[in-house]
Structures are given as structure tokens and as C-alpha cells.
C-alpha atoms as a PDB file:
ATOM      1  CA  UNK A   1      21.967  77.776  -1.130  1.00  0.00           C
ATOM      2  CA  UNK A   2      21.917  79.560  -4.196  1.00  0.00           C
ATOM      3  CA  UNK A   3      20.458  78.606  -8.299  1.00  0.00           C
ATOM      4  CA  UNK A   4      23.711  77.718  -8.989  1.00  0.00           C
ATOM      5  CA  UNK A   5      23.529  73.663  -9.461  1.00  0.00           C
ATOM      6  CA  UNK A   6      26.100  71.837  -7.682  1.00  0.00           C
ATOM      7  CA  UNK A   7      29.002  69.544  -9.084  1.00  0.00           C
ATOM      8  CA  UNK A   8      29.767  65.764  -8.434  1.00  0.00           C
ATOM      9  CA  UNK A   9      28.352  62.710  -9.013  1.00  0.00           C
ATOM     10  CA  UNK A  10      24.507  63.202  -9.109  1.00  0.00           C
ATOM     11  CA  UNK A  11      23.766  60.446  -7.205  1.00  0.00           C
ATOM     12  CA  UNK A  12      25.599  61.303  -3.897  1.00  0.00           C
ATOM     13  CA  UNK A  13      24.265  64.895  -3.924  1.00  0.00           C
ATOM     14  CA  UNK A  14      21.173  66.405  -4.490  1.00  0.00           C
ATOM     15  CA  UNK A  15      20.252  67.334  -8.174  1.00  0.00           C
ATOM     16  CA  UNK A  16      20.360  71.200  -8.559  1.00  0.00           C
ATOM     17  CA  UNK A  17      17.677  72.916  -7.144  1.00  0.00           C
ATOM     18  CA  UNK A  18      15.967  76.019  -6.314  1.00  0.00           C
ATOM     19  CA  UNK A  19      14.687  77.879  -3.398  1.00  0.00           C
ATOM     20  CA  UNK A  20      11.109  77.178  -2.510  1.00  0.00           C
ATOM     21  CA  UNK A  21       9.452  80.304  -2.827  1.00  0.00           C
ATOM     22  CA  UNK A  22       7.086  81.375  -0.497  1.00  0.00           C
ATOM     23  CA  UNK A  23       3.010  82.089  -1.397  1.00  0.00           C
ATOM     24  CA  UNK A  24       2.285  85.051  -3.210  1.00  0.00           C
ATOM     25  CA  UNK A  25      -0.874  85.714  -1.003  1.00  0.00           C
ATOM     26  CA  UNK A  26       1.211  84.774   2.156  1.00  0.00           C
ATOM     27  CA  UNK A  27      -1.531  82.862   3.642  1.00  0.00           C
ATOM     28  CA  UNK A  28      -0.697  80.226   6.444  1.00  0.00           C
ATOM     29  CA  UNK A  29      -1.749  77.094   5.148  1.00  0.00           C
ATOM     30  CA  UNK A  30      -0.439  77.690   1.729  1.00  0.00           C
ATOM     31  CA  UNK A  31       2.369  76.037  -0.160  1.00  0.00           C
ATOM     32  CA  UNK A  32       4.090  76.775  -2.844  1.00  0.00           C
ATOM     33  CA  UNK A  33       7.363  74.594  -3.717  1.00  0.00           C
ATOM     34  CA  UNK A  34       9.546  74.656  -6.823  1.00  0.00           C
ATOM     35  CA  UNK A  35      12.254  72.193  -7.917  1.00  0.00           C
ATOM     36  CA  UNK A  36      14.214  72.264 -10.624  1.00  0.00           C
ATOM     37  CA  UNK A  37      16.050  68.562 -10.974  1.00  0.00           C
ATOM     38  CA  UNK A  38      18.240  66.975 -13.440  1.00  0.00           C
ATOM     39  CA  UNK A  39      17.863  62.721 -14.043  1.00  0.00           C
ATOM     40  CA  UNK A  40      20.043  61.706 -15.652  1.00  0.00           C
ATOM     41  CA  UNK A  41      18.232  59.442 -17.664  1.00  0.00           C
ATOM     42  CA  UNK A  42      16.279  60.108 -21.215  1.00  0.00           C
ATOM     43  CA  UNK A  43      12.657  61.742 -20.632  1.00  0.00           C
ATOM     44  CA  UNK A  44      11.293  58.499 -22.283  1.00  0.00           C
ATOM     45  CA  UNK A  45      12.326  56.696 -19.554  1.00  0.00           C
ATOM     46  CA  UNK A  46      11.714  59.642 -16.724  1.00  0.00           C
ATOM     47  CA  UNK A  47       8.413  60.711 -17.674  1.00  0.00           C
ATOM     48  CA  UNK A  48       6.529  57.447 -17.036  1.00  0.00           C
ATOM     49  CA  UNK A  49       7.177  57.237 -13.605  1.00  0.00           C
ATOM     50  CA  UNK A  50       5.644  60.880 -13.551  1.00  0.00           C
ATOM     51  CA  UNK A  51       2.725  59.966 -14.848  1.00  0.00           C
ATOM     52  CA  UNK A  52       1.629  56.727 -12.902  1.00  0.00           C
ATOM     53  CA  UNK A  53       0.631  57.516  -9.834  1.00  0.00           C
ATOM     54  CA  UNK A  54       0.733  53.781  -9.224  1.00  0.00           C
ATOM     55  CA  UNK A  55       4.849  53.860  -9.736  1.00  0.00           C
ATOM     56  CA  UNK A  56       5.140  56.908  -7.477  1.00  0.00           C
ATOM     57  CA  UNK A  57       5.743  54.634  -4.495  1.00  0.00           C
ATOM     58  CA  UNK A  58       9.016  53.500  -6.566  1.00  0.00           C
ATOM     59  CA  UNK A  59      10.880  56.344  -5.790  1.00  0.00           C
ATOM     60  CA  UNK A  60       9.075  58.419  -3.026  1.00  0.00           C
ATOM     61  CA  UNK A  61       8.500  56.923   0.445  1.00  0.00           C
ATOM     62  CA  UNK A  62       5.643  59.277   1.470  1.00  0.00           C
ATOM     63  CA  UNK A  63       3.303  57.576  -1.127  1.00  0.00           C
ATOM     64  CA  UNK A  64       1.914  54.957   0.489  1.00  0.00           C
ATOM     65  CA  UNK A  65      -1.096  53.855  -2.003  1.00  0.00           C
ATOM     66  CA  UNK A  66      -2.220  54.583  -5.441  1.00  0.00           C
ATOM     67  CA  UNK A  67      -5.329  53.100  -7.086  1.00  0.00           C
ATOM     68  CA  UNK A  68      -7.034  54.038 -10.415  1.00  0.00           C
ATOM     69  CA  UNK A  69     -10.733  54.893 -10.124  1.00  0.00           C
ATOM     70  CA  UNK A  70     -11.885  55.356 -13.365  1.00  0.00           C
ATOM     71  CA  UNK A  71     -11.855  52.462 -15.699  1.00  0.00           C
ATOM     72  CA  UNK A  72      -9.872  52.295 -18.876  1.00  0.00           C
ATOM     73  CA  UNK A  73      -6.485  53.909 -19.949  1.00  0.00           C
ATOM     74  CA  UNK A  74      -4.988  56.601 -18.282  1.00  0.00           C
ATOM     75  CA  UNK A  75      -6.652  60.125 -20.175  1.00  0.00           C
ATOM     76  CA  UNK A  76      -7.183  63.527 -19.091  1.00  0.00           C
ATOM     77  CA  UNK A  77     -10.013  63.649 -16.138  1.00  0.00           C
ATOM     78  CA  UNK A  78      -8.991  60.041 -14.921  1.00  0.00           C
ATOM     79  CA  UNK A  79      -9.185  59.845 -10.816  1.00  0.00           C
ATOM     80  CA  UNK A  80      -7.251  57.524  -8.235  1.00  0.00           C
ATOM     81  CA  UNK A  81      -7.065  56.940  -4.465  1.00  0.00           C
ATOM     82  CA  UNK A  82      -4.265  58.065  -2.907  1.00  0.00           C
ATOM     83  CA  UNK A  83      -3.181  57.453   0.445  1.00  0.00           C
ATOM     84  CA  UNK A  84       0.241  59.301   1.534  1.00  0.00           C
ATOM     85  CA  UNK A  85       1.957  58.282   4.668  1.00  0.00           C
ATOM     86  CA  UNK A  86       4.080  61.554   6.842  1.00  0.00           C
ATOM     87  CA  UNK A  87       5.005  60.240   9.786  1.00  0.00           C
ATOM     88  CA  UNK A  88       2.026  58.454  11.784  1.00  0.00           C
ATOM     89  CA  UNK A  89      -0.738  60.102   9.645  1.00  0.00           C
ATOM     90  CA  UNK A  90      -1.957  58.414   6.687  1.00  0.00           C
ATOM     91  CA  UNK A  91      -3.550  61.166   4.471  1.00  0.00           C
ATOM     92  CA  UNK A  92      -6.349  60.017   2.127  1.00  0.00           C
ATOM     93  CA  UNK A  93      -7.552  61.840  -0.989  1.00  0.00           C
ATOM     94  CA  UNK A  94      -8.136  61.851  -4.587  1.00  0.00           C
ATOM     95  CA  UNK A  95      -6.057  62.703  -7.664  1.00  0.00           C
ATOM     96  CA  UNK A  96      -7.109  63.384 -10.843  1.00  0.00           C
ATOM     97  CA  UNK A  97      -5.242  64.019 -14.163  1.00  0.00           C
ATOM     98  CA  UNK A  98      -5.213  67.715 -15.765  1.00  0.00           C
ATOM     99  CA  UNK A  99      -2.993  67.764 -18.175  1.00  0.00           C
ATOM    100  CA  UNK A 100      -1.126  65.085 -19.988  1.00  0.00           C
ATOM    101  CA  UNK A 101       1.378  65.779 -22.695  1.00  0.00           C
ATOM    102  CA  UNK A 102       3.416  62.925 -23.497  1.00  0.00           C
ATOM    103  CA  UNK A 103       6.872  63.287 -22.428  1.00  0.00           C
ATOM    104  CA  UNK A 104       6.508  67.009 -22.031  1.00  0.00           C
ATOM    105  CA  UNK A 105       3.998  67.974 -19.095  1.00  0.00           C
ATOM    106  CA  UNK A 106       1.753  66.183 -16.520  1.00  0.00           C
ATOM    107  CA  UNK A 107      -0.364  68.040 -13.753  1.00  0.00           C
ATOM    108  CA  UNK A 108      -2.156  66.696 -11.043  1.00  0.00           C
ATOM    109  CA  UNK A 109      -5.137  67.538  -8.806  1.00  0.00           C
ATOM    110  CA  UNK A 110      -5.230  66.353  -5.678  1.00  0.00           C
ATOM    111  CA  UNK A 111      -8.735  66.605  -3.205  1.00  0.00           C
ATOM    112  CA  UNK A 112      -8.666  67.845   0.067  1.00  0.00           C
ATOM    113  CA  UNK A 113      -6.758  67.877   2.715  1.00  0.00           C
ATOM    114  CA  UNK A 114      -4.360  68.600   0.005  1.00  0.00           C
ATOM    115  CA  UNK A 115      -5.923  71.052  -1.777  1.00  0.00           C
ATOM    116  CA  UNK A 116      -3.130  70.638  -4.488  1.00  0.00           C
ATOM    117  CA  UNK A 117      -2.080  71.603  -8.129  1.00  0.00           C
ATOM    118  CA  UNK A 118       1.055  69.416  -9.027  1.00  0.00           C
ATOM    119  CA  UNK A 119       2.943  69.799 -12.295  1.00  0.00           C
ATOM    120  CA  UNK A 120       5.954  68.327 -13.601  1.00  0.00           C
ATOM    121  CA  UNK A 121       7.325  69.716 -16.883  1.00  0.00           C
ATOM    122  CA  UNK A 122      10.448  67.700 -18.704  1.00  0.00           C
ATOM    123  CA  UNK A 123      12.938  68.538 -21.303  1.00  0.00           C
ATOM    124  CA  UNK A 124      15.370  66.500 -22.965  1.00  0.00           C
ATOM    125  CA  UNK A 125      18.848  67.956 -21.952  1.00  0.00           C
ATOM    126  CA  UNK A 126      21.360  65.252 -24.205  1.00  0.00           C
ATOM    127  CA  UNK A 127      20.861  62.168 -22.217  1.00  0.00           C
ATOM    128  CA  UNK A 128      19.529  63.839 -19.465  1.00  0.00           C
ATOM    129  CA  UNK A 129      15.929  65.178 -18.265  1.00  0.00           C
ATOM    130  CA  UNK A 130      15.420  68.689 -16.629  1.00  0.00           C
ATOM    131  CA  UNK A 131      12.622  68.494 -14.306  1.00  0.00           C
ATOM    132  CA  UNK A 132      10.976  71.312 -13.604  1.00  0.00           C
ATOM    133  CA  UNK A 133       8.380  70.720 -10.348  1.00  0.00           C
ATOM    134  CA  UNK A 134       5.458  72.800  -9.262  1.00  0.00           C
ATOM    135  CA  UNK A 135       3.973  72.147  -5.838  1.00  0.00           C
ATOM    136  CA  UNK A 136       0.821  74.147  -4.789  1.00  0.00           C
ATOM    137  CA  UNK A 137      -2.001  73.953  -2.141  1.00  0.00           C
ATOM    138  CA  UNK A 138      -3.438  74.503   0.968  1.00  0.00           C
ATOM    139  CA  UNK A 139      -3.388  72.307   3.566  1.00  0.00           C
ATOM    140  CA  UNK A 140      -6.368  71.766   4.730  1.00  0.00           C
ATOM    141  CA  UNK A 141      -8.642  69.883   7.613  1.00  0.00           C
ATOM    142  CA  UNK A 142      -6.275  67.938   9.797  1.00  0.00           C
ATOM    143  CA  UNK A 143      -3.170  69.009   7.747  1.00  0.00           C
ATOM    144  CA  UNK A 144      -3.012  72.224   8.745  1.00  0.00           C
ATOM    145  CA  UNK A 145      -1.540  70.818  12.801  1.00  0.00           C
ATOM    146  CA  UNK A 146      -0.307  67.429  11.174  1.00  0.00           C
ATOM    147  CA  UNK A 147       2.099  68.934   8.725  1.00  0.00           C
ATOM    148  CA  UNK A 148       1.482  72.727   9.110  1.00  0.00           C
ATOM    149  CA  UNK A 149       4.733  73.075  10.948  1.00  0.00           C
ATOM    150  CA  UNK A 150       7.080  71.889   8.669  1.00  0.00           C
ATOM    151  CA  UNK A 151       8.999  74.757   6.570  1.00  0.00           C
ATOM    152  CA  UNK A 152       8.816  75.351   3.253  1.00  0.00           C
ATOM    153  CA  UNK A 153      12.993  74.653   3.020  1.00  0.00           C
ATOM    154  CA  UNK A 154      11.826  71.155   5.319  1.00  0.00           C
ATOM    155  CA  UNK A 155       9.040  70.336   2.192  1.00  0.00           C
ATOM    156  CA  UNK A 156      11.692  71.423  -0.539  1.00  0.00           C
ATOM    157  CA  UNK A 157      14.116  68.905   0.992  1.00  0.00           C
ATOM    158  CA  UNK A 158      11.736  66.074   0.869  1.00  0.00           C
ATOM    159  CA  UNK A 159      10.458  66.646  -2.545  1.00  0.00           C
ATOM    160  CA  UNK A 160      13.790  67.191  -3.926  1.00  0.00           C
ATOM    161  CA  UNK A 161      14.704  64.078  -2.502  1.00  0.00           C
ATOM    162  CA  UNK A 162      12.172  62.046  -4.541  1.00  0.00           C
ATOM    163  CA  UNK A 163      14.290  62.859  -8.040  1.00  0.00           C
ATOM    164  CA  UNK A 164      17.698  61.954  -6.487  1.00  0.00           C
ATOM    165  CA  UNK A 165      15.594  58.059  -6.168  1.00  0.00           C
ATOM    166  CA  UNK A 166      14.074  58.156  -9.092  1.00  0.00           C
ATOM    167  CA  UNK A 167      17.791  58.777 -10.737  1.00  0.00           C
ATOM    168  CA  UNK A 168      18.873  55.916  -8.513  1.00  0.00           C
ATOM    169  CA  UNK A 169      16.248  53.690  -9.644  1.00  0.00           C
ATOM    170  CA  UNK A 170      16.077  54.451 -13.510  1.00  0.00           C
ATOM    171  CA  UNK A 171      20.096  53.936 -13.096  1.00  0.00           C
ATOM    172  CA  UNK A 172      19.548  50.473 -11.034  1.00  0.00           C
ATOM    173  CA  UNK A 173      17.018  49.208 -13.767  1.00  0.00           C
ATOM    174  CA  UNK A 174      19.648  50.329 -16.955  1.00  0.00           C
ATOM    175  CA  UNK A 175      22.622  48.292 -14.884  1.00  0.00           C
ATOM    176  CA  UNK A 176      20.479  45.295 -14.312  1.00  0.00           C
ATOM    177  CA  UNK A 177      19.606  45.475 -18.305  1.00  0.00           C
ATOM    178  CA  UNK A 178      22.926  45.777 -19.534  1.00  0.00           C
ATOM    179  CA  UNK A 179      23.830  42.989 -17.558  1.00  0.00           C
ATOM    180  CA  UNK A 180      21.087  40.450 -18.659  1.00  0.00           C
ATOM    181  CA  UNK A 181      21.543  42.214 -22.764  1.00  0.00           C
ATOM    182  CA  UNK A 182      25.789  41.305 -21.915  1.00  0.00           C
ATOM    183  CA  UNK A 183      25.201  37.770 -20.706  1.00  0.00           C
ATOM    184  CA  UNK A 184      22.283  36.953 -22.928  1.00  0.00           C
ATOM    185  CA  UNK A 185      23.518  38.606 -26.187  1.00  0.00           C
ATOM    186  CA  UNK A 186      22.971  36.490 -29.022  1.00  0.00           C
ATOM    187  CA  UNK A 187      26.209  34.600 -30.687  1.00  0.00           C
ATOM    188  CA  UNK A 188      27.436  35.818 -34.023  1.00  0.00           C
END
């Protein structure tokens, strides 16, 4: 697989990608993942789902629970639960906002056993939204021999995967709109 993207219909393929690219340090438990994704939906509508942890469960299946900790409106430095399901294991941790600029850029922390930085970066591409997705930890605790063995292509795969839904879905909710804007349009 090469950075070339591939052609077709976006939704029966996935969106053009990269290679993951292995830690710099080369340390065992370390992960480093990069995907490069095109929705093809505005960033106004993208970007939302990016940065609500508590839509993440919309469009990938590993996200089992999100839950805000920290009262008030989403800023900078605001925490949730998390609970991720791989397989059997239910993995349990905390996130907390970094960085929030608004349609642009959102990062992530996530507490151990992640250990994890991640950051998704949008721009507008016509009526599309380049996605450009950092992934970066070490696994820690009981990580490390639940999910320790799968490769970094295996981890690419499955995060890559989560854009290909999320174009699904954003297209899903615009069809169902059109349709109730068409059959509820006012009368000239």
C-alpha cells in the first residue's frame, strides 16, 4: 500500500491513507499511528463529532462509554470517563482536552493504560474534509498482553476504519434531511 489515495466511491473503500509509522524510540509498548482520511462532508459538520467524546460511539465501535467530568461547556482542560471495549476487555481511563481550535484542531489526552496523545487536524478541501490523525502512546498495565500483539498495520486498519463510518453516518444524516426539507418544503 502506498500514499497514493485510492479511486472509487469513498464509501465502499477505505479513504486514502498512510502507512503507520513505527516509534521513533522503537520501544515495545509504543504506538505511533497516522491517518490521513478524506469525509466527504464540510468540516462544520466533521469536526463536531471529533470533538465530543460523547458522539465517538457514533461512528467507532471500540468506544464503549464517554462521560464528561468536569461541569460546564466543553473548554480546554475539561476531563471525561472513557471506557473502550477490544474484544473481551473493557479498558477504563480518562480523557482530557488539550487543544481545541474550532474546526481546525482537537487533541486529546488519554490516562493510563493508554498513555495517549490523540490529535485530529481538519481542512476544508471544497466540500470535503482532510483528516489528518495522530495516534500516540504506550500501552501500559494490562494493555501491554491485552492488545500488545496487535500490529501497527492491524491498529491502522481499525482506526482508519472509524472515518469510512463517520462518512457513512454524516452521509445517512444529510439523506434523511433532504428527505424531510423535500417533503416538508413550504408551498409557494
Amino acid at each position: 500500500m502506498g500514499n497514493e489515495p485510492r479511486r472509487g466511491d469513498a464509501l465502499d473503500r477505505d479513504p486514502p491513507v498512510v502507512e503507520p509509522h513505527p516509534s521513533a524510540t522503537g520501544d515495545r509498548w509504543r504506538r505511533r499511528i497516522v491517518v490521513d482520511a478524506t469525509v466527504r462532508h464540510r468540516v462544520e459538520s466533521v469536526f463536531p463529532y471529533l470533538a465530543d467524546p460523547t458522539r465517538w460511539h457514533d461512528f467507532a465501535p471500540a468506544v464503549e462509554f464517554r462521560h464528561q467530568i468536569d461541569a460546564g461547556s466543553p473548554c480546554v482542560g475539561t476531563r471525561w470517563m472513557g471506557t473502550d471495549r477490544i474484544g473481551p476487555f473493557r479498558i477504563h481511563f480518562i480523557d482530557r482536552l488539550d487543544v481545541l481550535e474550532e474546526n481546525r484542531r482537537v487533541v486529546w489526552l488519554s490516562s493510563a493504560p493508554w498513555n495517549s496523545r490523540v490529535e485530529y487536524a481538519c481542512a476544508e478541501s471544497g466540500a470535503h474534509t482532510r483528516v489528518h490523525a495522530e495516534y500516540e502512546g504506550e500501552l501500559g498495565d494490562s494493555l501491554k498482553w491485552q492488545v500488545g500483539w496487535l500490529p501497527l498495520w492491524g491498529w491502522h486498519w481499525i482506526l482508519a476504519r472509524d472515518f469510512v463510518r463517520l462518512d457513512r453516518l454524516l452521509t445517512a444524516s444529510a439523506r434523511a434531511n433532504e428527505r424531510w426539507r423535500s417533503r416538508h418544503a413550504p408551498s409557494a
